[in-house]
Protein backbone atom coordinates (compact mmCIF):
# COMPACT_ATOMS: atom_id res chain seq x y z
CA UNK A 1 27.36 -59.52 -15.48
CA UNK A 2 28.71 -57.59 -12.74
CA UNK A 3 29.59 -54.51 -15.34
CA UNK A 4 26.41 -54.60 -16.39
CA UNK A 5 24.63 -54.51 -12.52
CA UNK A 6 27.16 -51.31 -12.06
CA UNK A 7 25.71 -49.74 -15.27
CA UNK A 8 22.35 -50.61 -13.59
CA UNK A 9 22.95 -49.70 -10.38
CA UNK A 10 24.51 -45.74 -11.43
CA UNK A 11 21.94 -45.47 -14.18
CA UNK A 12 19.00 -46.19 -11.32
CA UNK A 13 21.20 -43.59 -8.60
CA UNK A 14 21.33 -41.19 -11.33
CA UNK A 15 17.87 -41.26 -12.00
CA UNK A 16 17.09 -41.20 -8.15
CA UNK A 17 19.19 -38.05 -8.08
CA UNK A 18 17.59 -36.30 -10.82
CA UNK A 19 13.80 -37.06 -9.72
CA UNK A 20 15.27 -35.79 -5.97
CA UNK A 21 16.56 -32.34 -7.70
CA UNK A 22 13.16 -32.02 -9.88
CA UNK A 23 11.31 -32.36 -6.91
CA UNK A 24 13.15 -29.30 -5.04
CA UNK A 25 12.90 -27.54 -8.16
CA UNK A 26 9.42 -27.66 -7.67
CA UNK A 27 8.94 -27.24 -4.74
CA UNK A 28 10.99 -23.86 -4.61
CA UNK A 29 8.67 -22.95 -7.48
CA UNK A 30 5.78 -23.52 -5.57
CA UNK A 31 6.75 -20.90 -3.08
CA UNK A 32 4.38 -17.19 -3.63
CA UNK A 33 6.98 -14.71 -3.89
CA UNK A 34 5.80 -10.88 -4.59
CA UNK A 35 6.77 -9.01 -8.04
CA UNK A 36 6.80 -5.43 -9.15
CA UNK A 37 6.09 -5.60 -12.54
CA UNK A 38 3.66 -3.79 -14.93
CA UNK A 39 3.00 0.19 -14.78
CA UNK A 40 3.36 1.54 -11.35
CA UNK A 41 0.69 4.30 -9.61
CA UNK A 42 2.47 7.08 -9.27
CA UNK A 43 1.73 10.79 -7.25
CA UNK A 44 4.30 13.01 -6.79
CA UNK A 45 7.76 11.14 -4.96
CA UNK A 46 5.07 7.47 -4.19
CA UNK A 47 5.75 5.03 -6.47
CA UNK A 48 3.61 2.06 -6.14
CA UNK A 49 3.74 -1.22 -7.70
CA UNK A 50 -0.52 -2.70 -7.65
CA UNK A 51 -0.96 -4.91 -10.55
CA UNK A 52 -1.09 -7.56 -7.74
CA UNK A 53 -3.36 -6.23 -5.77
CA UNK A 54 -6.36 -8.68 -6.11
CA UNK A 55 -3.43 -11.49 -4.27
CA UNK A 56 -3.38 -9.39 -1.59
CA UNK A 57 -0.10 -7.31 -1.84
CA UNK A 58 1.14 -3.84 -2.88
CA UNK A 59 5.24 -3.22 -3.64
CA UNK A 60 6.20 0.72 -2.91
CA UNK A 61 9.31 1.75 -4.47
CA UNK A 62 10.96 4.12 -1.38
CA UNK A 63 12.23 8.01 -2.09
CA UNK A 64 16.04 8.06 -1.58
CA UNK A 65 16.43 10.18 1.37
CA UNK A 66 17.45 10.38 5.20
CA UNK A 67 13.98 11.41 6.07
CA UNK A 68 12.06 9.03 8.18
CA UNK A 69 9.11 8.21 6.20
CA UNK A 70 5.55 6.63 6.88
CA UNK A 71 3.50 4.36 4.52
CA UNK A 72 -0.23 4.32 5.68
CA UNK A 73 -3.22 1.40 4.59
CA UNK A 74 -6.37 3.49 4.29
CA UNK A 75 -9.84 1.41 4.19
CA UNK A 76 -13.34 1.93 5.50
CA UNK A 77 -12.08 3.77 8.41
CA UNK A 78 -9.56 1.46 9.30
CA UNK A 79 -5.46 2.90 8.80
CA UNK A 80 -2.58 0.66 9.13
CA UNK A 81 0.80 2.12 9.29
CA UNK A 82 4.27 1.03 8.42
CA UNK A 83 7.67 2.64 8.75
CA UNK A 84 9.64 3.12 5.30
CA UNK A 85 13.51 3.41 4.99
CA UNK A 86 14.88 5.83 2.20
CA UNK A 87 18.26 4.58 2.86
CA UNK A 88 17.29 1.20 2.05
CA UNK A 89 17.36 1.22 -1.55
CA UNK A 90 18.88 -1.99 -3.04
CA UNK A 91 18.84 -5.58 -1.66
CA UNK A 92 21.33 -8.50 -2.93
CA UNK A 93 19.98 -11.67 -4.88
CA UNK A 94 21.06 -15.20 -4.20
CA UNK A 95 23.56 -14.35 -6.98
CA UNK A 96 25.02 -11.57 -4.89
CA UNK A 97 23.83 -9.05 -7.81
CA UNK A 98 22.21 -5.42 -6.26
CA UNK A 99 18.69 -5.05 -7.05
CA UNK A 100 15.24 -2.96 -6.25
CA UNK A 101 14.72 -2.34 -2.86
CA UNK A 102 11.12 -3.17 -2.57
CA UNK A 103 8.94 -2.61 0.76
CA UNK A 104 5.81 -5.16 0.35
CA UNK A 105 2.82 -4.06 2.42
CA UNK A 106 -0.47 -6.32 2.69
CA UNK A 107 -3.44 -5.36 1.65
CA UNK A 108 -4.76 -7.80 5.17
CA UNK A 109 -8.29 -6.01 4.99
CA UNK A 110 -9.30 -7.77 2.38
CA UNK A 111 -11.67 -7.10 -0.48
CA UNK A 112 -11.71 -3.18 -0.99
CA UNK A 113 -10.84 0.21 -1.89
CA UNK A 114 -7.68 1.39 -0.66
CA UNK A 115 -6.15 4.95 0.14
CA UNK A 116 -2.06 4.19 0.21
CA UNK A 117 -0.52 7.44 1.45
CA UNK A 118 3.19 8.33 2.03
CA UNK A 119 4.63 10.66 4.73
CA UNK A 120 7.90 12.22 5.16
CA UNK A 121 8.61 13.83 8.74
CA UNK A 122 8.80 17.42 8.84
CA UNK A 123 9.94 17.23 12.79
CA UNK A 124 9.24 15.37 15.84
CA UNK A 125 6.08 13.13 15.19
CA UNK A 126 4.28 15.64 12.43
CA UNK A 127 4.60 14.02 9.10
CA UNK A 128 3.29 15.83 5.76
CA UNK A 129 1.87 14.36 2.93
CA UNK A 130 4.19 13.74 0.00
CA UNK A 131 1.77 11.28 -2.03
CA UNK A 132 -1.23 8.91 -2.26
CA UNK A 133 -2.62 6.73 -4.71
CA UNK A 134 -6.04 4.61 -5.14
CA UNK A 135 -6.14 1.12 -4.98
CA UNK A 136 -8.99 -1.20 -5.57
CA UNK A 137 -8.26 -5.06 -4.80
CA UNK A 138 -11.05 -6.99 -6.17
CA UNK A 139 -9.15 -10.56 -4.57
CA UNK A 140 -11.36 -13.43 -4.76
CA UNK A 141 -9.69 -15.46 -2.05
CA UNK A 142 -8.76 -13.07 0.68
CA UNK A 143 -6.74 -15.52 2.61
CA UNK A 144 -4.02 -14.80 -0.72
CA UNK A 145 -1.96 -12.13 1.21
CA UNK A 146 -0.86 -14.55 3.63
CA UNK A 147 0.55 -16.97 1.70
CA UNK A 148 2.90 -14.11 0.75
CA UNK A 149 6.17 -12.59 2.46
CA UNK A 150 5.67 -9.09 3.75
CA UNK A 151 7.32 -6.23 5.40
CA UNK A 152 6.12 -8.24 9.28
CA UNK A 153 7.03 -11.52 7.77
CA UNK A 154 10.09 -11.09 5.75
CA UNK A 155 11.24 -13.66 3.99
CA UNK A 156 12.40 -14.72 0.72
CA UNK A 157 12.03 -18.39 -1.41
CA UNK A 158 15.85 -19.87 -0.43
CA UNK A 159 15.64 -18.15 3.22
CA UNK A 160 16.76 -21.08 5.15
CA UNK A 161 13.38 -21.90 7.23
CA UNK A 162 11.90 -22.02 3.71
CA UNK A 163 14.08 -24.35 2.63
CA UNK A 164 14.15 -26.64 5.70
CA UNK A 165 10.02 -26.18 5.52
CA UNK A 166 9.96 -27.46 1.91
CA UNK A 167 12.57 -30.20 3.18
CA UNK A 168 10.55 -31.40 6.13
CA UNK A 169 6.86 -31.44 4.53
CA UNK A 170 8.19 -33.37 1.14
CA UNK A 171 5.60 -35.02 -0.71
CA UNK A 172 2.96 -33.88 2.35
CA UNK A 173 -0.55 -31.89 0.49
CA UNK A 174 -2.86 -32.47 4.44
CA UNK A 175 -2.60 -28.80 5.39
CA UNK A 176 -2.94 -30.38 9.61
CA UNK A 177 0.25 -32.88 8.13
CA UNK A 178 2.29 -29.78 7.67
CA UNK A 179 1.15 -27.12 10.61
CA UNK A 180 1.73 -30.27 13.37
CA UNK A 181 4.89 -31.27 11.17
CA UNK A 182 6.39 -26.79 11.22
CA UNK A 183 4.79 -26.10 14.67
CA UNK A 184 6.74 -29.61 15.99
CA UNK A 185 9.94 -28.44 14.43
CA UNK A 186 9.34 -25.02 15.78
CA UNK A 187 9.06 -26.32 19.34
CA UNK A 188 12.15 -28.93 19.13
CA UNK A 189 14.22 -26.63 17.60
CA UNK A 190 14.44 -23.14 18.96
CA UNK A 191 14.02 -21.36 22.34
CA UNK A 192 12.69 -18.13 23.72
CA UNK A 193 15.48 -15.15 23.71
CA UNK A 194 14.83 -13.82 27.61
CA UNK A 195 17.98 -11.81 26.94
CA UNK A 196 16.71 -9.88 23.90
CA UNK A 197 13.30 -9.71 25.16
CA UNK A 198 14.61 -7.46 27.87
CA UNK A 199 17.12 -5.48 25.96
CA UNK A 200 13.99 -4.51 23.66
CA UNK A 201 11.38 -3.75 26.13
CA UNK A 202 9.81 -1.04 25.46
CA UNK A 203 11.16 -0.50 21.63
CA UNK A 204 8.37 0.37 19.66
CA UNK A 205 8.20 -0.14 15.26
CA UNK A 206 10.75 -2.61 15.48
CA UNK A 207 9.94 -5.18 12.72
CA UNK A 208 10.96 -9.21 13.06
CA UNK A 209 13.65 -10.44 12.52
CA UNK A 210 13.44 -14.00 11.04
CA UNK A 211 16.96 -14.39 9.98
CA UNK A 212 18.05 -13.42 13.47
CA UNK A 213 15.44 -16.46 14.81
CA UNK A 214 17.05 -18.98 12.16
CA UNK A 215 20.31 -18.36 13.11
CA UNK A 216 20.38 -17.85 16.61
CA UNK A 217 17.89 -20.38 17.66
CA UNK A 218 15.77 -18.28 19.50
CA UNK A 219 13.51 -15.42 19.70
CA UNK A 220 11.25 -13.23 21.13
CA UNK A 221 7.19 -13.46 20.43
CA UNK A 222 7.66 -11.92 17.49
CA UNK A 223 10.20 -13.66 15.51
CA UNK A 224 9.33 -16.85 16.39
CA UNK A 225 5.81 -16.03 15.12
CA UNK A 226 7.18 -14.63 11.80
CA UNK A 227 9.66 -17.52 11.17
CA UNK A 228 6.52 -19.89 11.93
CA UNK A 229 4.23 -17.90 9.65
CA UNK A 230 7.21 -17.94 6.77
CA UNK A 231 7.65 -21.55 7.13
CA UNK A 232 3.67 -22.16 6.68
CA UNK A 233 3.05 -20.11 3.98
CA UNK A 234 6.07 -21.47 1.77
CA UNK A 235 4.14 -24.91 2.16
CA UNK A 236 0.72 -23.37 1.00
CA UNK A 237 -0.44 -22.89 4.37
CA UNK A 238 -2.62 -19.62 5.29
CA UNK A 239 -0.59 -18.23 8.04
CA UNK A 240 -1.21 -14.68 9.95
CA UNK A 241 1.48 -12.81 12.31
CA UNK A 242 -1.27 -11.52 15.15
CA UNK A 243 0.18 -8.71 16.99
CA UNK A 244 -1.40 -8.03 20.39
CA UNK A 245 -1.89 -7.80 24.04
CA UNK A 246 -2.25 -10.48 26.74
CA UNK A 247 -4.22 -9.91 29.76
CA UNK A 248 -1.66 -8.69 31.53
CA UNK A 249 -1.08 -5.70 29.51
CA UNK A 250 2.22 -6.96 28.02
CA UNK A 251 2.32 -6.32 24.09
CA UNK A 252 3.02 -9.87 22.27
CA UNK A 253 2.99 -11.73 19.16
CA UNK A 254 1.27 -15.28 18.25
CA UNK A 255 0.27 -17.50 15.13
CA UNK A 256 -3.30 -17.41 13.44
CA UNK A 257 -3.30 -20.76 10.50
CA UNK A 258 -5.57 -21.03 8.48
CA UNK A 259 -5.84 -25.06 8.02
CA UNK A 260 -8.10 -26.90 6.03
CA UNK A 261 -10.26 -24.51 6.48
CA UNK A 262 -10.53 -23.94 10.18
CA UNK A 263 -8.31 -21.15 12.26
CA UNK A 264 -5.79 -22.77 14.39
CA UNK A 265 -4.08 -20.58 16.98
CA UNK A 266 0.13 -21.25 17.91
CA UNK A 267 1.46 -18.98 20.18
CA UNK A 268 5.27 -20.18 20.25
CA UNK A 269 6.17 -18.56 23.12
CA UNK A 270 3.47 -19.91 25.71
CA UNK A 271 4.80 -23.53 24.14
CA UNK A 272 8.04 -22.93 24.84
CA UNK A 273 6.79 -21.86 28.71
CA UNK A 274 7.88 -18.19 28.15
CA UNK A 275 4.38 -16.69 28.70
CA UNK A 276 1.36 -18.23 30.76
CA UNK A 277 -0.72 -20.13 28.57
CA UNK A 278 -3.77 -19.11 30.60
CA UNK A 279 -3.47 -15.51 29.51
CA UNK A 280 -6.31 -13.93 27.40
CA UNK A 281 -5.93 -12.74 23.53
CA UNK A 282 -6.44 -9.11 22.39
CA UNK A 283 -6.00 -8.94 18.62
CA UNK A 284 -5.00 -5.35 17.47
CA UNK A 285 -3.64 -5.84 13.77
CA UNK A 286 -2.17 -8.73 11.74
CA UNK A 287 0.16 -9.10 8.74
């Protein structure tokens, strides 16, 4: 009898066990990542990656070369701009295996034609045109893009605020059960990075750094925003990185969710008591 309860017992931990690992399984497959796949657009050295377009993304495939480069977003009058590294042109799997370096730029404008241009500097601030393509992204849920990682909100599907987000909202599908479950974690969990913010002031195109956040336990306005919006959108959860001004003048970084529905605001760093939480909003782009 008692051989056969140990049978039982393993049997029923084994199966436990298995139904555990399916479930991560899953949920890691649940994650949006971006992929460059089908024919690229291509003019002259731009090499753009678009058959994704309608979710809300783009993939450009940088020009090996020293030269600083710019990527511009080109739609009904509005231009968005982003900063592309030549030198960066592999990244490492979770295998440790070299592949594509990919820069992923959102197409956050929503439904429309696009004009993507790429500019190499010729010196100081002018920059000549070395390519452009046309883009049309016919999306049918424009809130897509930001359920994806992008060049602002870097991230990748076994980043570790991924996986702790998948760990921590198990078996949750209320969009308000996961933001209060992230934002709570968020808040227990990490600090504000006075040091950096002052060794930074002033810095301007310098991107988030999420990984940075994760492993340091703190931030300034705009990591902790990023690893916030990473952590939300792995879990299905509509998240924008707002970049901005307070009332004061000071340049800053907050959360825009999009749950059930409704936009919910989270600015980590007036939680945390690092910024007045009386301050007004300016909005001036978002990723």
């Amino acid at each position: 009898m008692a051989s056969k309860m140990s049978r039982r017992r393993i049997i029923g931990m084994a199966a436990a066990f298995a139904l555990v690992l399916c479930s991560a399984v899953f949920s890691l497959s649940e994650v949006l990542m971006p992929s460059a796949d089908g024919k690229p657009k291509q003019n002259d050295k731009l090499t753009v990656y678009a058959n994704h377009a309608d979710e809300g993304y783009v993939m450009v495939k940088p020009p090996k070369t020293k030269t600083k480069m710019k990527f511009t977003v080109e739609t009904g009058g509005t231009k968005l701009q982003y900063d592309i590294d030549g030198t960066h042109q592999t990244d490492k799997d979770k295998n440790g295996k070299e592949v594509q370096h990919y820069e992923v730029i959102p197409l956050q404008l929503g439904r429309a034609n696009y004009t993507l241009t790429l500019w190499k500097q010729v010196e100081g601030k002018k920059y000549g045109k070395i390519g452009t393509v046309k883009v049309s992204a016919n999306m049918e849920d424009e809130l897509r893009c930001f359920l994806y990682p992008n060049q602002y909100v870097n991230y990748t599907a076994d980043s570790p605020c991924v996986l702790k987000a998948i760990e921590l909202c198990d078996g949750m599908t209320d969009q308000t059960q996961i933001f209060n479950t992230i934002k709570s974690y968020v808040l227990k969990n990490f600090q504000y990075d006075f040091i950096k913010s002052v060794t930074v002031a002033g810095s301007s195109g310098m991107l988030p750094d999420i990984e940075y956040c994760w492993t340091n336990r703190m931030g300034i306005c705009q990591d902790l925003s990023a690893m916030t919006c990473a952590m939300l959108r792995s879990q299905g959860v509509p998240a924008r990185l707002i970049i901005g001004q307070l009332g004061s003048g000071t340049a800053h970084a907050w959360v825009l969710a999009v749950v059930n529905g409704e936009d919910v605001f989270f600015d980590p760093t007036a939680e945390l008591n690092a910024s007045n939480k009386s301050e007004t909003y300016t909005t001036l782009r978002w990723y």
